[in-house]
PDB file of N, CA and C in Angstrom:
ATOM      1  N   UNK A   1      20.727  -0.358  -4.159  1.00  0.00           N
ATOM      2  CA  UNK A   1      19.503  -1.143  -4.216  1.00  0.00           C
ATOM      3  C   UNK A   1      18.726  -1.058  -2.905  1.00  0.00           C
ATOM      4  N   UNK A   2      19.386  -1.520  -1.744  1.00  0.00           N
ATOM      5  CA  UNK A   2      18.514  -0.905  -0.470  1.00  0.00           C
ATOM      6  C   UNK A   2      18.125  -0.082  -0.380  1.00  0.00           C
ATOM      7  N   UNK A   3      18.882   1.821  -0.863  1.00  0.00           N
ATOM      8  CA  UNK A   3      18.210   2.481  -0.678  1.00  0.00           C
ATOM      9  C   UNK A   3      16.814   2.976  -1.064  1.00  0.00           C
ATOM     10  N   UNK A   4      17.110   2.490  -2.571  1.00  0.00           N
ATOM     11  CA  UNK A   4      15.553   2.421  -3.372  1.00  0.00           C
ATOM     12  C   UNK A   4      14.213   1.402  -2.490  1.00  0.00           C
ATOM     13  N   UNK A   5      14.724   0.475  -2.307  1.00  0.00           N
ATOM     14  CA  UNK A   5      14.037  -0.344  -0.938  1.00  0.00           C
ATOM     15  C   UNK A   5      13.387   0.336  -0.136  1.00  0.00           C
ATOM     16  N   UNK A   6      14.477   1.274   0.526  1.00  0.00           N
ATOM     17  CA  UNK A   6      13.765   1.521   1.957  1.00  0.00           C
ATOM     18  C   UNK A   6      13.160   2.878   1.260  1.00  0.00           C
ATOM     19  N   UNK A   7      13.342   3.309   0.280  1.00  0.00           N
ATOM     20  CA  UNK A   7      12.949   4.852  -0.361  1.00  0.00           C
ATOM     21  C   UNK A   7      11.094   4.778  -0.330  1.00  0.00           C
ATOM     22  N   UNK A   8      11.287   2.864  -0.931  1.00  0.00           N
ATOM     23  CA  UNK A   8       9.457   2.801  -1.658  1.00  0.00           C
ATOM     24  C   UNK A   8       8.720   2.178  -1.143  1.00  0.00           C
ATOM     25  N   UNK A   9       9.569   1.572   0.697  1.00  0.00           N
ATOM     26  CA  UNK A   9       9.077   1.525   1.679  1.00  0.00           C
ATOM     27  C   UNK A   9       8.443   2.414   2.644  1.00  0.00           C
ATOM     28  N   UNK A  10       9.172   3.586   2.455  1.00  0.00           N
ATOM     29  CA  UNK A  10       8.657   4.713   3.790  1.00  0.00           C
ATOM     30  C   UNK A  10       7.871   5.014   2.164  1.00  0.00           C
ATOM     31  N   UNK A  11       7.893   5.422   1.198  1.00  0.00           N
ATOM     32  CA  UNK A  11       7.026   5.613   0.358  1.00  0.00           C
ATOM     33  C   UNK A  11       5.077   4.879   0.735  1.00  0.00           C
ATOM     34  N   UNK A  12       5.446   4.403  -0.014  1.00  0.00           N
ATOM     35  CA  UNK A  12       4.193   2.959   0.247  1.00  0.00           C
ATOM     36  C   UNK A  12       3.673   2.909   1.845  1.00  0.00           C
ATOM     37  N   UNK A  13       4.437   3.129   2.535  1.00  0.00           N
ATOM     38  CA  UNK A  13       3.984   3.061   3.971  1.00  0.00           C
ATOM     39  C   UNK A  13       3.274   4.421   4.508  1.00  0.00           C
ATOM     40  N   UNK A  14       3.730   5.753   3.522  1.00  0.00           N
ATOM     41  CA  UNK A  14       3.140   7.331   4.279  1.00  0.00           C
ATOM     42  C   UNK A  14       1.788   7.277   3.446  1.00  0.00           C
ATOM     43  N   UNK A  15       1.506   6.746   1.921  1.00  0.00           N
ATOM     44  CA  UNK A  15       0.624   6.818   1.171  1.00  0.00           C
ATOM     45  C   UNK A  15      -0.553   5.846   1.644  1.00  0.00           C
ATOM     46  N   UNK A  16      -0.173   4.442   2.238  1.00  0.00           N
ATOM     47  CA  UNK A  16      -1.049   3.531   2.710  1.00  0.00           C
ATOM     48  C   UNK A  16      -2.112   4.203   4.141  1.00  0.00           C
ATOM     49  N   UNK A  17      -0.522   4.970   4.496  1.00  0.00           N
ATOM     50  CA  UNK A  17      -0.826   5.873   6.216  1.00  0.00           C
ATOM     51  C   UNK A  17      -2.407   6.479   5.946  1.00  0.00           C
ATOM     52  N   UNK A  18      -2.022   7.398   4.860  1.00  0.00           N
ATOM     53  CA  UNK A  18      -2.633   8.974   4.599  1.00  0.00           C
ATOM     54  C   UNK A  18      -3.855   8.222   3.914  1.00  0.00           C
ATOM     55  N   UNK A  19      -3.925   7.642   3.443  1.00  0.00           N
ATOM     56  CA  UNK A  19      -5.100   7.038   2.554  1.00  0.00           C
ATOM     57  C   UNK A  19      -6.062   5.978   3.112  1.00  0.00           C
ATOM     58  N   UNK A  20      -5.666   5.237   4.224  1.00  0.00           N
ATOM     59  CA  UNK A  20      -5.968   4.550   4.812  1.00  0.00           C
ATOM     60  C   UNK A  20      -7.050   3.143   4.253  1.00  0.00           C
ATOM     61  N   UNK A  21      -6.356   2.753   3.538  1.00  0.00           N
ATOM     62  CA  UNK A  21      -7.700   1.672   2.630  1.00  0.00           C
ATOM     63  C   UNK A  21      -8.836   0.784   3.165  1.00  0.00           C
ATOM     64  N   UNK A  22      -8.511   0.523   5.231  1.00  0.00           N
ATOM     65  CA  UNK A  22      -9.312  -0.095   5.603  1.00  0.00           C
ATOM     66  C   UNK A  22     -10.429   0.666   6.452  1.00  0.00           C
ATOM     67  N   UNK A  23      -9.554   1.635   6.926  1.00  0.00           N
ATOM     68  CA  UNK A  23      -9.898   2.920   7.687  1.00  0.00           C
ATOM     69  C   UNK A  23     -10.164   2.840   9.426  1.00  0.00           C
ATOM     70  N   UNK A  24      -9.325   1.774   9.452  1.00  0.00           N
ATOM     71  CA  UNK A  24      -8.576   1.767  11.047  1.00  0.00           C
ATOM     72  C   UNK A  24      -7.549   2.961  12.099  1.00  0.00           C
ATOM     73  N   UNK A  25      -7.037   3.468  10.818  1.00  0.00           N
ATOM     74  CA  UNK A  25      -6.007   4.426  11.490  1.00  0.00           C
ATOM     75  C   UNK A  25      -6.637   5.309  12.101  1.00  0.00           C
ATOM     76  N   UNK A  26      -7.310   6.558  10.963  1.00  0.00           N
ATOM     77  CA  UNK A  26      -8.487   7.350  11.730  1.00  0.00           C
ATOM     78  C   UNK A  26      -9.342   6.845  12.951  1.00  0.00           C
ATOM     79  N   UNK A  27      -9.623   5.569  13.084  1.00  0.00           N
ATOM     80  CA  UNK A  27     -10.029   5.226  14.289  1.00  0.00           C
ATOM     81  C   UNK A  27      -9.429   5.211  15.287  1.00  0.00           C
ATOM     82  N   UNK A  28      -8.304   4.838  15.267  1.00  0.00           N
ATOM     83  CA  UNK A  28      -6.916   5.280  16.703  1.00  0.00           C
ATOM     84  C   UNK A  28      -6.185   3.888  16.279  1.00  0.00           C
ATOM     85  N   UNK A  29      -5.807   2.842  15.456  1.00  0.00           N
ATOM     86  CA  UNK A  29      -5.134   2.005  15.325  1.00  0.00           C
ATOM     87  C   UNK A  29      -3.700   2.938  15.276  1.00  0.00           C
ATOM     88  N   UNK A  30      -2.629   2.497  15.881  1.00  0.00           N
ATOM     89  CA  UNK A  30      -1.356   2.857  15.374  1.00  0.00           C
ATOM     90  C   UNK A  30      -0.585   2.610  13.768  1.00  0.00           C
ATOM     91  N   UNK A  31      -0.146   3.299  14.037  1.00  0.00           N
ATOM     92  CA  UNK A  31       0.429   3.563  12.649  1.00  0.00           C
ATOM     93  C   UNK A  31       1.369   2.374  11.904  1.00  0.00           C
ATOM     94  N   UNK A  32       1.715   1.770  12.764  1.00  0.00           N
ATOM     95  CA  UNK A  32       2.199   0.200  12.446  1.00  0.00           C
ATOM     96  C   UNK A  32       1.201  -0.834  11.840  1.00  0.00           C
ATOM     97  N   UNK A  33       0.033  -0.393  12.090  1.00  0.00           N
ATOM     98  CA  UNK A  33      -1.142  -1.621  11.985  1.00  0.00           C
ATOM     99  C   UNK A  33      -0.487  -2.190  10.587  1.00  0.00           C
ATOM    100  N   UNK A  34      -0.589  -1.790   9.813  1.00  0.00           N
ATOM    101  CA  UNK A  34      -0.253  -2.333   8.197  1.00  0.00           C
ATOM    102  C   UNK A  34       0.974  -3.018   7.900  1.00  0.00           C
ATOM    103  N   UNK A  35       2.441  -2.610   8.747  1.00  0.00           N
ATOM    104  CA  UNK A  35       3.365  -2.727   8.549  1.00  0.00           C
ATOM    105  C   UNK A  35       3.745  -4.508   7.770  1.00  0.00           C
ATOM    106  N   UNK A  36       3.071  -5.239   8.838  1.00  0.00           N
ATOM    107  CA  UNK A  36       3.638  -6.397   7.777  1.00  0.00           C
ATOM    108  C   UNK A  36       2.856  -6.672   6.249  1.00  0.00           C
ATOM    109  N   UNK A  37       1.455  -6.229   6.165  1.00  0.00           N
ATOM    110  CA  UNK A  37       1.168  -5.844   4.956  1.00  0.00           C
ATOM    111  C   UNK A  37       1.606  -5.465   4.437  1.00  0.00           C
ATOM    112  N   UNK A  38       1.957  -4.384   4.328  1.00  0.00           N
ATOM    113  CA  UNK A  38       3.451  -3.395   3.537  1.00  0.00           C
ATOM    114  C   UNK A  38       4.094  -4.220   2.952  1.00  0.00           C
ATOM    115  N   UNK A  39       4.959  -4.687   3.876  1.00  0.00           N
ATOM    116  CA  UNK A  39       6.256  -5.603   3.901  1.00  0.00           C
ATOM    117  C   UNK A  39       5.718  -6.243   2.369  1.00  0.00           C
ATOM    118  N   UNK A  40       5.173  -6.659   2.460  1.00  0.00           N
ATOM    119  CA  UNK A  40       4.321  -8.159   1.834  1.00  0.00           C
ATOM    120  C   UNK A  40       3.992  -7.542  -0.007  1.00  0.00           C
ATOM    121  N   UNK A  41       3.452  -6.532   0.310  1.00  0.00           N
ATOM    122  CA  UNK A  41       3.135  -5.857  -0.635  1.00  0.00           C
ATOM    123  C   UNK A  41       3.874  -5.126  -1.742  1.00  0.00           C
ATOM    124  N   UNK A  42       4.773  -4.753  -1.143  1.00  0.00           N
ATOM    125  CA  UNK A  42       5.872  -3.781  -1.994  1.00  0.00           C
ATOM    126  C   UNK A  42       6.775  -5.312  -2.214  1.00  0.00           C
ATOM    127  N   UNK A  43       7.129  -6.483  -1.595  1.00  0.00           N
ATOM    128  CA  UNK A  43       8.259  -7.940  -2.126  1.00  0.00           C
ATOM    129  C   UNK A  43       7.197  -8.186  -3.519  1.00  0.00           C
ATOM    130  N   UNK A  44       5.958  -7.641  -3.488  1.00  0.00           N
ATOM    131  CA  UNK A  44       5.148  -8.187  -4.587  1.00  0.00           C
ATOM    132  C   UNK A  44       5.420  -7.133  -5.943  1.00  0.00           C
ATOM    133  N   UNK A  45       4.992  -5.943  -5.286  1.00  0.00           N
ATOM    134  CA  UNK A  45       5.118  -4.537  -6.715  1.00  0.00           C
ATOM    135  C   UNK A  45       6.731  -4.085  -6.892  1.00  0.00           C
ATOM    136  N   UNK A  46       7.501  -4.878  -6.643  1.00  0.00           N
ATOM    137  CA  UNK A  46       9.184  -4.386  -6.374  1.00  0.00           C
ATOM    138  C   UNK A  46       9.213  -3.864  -8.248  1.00  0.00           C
ATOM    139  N   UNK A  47       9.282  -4.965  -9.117  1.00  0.00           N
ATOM    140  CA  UNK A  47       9.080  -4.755 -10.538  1.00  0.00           C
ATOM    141  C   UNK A  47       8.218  -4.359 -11.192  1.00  0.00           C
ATOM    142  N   UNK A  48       7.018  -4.173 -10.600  1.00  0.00           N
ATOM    143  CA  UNK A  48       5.659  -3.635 -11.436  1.00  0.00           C
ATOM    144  C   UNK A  48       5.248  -2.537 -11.797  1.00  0.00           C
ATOM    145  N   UNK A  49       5.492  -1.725 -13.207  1.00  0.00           N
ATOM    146  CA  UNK A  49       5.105  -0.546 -13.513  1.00  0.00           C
ATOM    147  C   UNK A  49       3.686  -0.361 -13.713  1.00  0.00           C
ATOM    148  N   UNK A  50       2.791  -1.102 -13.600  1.00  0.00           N
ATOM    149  CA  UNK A  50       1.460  -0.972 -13.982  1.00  0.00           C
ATOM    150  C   UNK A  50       0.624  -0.673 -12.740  1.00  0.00           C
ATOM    151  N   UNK A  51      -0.175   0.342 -12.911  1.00  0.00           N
ATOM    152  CA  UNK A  51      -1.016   0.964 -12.064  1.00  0.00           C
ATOM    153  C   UNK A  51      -1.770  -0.357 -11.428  1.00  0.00           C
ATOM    154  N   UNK A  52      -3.294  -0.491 -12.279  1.00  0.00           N
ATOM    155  CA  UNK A  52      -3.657  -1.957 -12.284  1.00  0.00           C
ATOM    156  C   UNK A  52      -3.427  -2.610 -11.356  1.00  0.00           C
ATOM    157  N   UNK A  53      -2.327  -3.381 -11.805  1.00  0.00           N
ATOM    158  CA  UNK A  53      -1.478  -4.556 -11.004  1.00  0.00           C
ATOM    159  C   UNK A  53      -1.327  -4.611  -9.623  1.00  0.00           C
ATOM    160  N   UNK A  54      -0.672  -2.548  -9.659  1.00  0.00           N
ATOM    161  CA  UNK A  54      -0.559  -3.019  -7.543  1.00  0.00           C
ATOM    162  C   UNK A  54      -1.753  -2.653  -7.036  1.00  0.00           C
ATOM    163  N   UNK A  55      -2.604  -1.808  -7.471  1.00  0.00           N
ATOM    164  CA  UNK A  55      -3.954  -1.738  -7.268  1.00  0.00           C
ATOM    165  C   UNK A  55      -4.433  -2.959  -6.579  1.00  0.00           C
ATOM    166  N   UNK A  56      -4.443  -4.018  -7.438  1.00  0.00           N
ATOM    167  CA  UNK A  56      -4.875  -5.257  -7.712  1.00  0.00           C
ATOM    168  C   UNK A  56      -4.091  -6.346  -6.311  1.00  0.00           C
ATOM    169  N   UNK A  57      -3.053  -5.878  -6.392  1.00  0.00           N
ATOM    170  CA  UNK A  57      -2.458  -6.430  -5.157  1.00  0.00           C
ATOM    171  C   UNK A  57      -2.550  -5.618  -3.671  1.00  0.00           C
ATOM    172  N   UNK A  58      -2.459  -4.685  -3.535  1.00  0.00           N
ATOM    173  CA  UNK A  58      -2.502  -4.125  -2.694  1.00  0.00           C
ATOM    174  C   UNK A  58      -4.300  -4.629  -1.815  1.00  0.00           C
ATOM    175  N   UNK A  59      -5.104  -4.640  -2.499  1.00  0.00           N
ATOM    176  CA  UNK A  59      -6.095  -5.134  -2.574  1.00  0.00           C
ATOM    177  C   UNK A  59      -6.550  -6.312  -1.957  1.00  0.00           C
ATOM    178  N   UNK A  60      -5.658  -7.388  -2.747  1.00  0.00           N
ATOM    179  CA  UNK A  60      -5.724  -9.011  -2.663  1.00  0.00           C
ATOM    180  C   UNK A  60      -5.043  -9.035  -1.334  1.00  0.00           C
ATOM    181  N   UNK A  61      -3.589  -8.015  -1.071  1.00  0.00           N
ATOM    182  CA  UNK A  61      -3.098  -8.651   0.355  1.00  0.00           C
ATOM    183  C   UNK A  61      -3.985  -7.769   1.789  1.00  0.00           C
ATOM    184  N   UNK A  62      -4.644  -7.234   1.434  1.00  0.00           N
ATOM    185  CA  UNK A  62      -4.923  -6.153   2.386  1.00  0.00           C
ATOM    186  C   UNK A  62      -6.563  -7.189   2.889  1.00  0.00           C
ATOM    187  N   UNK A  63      -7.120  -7.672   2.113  1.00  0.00           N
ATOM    188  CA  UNK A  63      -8.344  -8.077   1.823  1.00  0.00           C
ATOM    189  C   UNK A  63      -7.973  -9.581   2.389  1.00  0.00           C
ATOM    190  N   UNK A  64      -6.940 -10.417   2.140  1.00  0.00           N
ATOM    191  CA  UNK A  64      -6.468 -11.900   2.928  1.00  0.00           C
ATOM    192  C   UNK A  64      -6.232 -11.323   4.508  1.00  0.00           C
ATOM    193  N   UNK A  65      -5.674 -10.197   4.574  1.00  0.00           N
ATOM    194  CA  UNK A  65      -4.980  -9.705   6.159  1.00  0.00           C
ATOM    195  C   UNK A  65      -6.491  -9.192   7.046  1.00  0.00           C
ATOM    196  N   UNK A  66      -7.046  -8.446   6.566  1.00  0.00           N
ATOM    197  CA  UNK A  66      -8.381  -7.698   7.081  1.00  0.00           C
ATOM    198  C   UNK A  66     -10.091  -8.041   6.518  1.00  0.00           C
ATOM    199  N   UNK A  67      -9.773  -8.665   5.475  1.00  0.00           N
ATOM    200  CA  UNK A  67     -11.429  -9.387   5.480  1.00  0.00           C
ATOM    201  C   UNK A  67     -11.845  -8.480   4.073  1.00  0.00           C
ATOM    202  N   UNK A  68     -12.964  -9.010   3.033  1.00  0.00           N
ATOM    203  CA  UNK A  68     -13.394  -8.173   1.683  1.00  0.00           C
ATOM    204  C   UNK A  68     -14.121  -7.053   2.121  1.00  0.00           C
ATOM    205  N   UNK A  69     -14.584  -7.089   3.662  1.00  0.00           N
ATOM    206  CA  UNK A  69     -15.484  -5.873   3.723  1.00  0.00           C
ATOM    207  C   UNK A  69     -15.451  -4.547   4.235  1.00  0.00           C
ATOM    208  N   UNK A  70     -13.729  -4.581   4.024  1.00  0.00           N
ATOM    209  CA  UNK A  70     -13.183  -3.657   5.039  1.00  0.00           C
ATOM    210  C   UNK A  70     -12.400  -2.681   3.907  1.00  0.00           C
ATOM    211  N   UNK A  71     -12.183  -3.079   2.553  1.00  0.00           N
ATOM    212  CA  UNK A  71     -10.981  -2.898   1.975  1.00  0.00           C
ATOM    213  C   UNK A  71     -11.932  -1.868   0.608  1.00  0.00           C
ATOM    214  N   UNK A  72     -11.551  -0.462   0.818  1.00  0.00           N
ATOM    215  CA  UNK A  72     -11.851   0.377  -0.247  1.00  0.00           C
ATOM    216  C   UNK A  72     -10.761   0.110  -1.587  1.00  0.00           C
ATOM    217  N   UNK A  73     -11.296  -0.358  -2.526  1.00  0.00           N
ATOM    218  CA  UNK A  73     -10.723  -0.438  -3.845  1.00  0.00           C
ATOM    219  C   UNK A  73     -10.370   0.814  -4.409  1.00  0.00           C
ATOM    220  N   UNK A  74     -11.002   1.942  -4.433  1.00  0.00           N
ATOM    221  CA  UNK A  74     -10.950   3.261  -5.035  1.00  0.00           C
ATOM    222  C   UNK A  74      -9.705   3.577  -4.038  1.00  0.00           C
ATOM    223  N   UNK A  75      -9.511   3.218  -3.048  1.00  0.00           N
ATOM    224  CA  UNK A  75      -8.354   4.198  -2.166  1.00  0.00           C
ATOM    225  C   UNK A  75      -7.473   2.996  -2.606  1.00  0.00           C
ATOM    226  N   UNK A  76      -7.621   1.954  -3.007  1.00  0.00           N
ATOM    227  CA  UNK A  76      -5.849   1.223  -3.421  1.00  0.00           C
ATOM    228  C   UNK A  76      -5.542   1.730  -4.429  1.00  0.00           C
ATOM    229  N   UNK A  77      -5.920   1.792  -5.489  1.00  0.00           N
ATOM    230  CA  UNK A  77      -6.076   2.447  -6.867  1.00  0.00           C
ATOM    231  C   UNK A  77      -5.787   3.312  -6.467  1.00  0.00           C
ATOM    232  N   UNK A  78      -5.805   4.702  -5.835  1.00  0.00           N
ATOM    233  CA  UNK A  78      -5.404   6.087  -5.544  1.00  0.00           C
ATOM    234  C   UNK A  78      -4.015   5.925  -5.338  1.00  0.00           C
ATOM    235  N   UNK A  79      -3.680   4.817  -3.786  1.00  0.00           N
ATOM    236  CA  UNK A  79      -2.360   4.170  -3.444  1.00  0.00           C
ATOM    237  C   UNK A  79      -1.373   4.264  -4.731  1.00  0.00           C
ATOM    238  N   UNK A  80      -1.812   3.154  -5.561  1.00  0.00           N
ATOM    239  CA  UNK A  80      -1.430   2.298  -7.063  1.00  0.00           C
ATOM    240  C   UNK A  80      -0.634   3.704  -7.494  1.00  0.00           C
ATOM    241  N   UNK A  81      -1.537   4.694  -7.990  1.00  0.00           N
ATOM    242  CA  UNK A  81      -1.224   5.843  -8.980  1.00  0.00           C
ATOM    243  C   UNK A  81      -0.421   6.562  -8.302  1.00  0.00           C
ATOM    244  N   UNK A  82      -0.738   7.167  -7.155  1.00  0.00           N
ATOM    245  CA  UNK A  82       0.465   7.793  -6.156  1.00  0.00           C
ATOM    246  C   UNK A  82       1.934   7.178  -6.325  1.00  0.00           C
ATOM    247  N   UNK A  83       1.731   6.298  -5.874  1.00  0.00           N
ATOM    248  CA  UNK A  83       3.004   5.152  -5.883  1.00  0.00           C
ATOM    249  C   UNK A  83       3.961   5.788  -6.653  1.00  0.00           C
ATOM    250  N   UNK A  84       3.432   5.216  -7.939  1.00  0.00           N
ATOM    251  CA  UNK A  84       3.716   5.295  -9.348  1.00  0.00           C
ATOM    252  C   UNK A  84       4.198   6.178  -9.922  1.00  0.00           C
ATOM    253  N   UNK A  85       3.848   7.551  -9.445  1.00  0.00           N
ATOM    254  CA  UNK A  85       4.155   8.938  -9.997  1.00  0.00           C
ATOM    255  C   UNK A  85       5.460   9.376  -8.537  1.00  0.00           C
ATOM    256  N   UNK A  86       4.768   8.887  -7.387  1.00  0.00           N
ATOM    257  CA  UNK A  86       6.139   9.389  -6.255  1.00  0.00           C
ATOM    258  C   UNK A  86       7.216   8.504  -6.495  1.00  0.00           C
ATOM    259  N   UNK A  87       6.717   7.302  -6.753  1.00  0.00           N
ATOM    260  CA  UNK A  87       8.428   6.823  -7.035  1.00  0.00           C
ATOM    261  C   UNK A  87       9.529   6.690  -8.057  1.00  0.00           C
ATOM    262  N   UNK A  88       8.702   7.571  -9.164  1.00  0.00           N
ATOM    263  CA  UNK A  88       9.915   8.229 -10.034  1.00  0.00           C
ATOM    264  C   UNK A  88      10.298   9.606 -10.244  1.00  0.00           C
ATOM    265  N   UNK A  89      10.003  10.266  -9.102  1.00  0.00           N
ATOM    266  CA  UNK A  89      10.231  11.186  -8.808  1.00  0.00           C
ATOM    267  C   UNK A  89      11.671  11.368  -8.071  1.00  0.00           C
TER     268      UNK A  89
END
């Protein structure tokens, strides 16, 4: 069970990296910036097969942490589907 944990942690964490939904990183933020977001995010999508849903969350926690005007919806949704397809792989 941990390993799946930490599997869809470094998961969720290289896809959040590469995609960047607020678009801090490309600016020079370190690569940690998100980390307790993460955290937060994946205790939420642990059970959730629906695209949608973590879309939808990823969203809601990213958007409470960094503000509505910062947070690309089309790149959580990208996140969401990535996810989804890398972690049953």
């Amino acid at each position: 069970m941990m390993k799946k944990i930490k599997k869809d942690l470094i998961l969720l964490k290289n896809l959040i990296i590469e995609n960047d939904p607020i678009g801090i990183i490309d600016g020079g933020a370190p690569d940690d910036e998100y980390d307790s977001t993460i955290l937060q995010v994946l205790s939420k999508i642990n059970k959730i097969n629906k695209e949608d849903q973590i879309a939808d969350i990823i969203k809601e926690l990213f958007t409470r942490d960094f503000g509505r005007d910062y947070v690309n919806g089309i790149l959580c949704k990208k996140i969401a589907h990535e996810f989804l397809i890398k972690r049953t792989e």
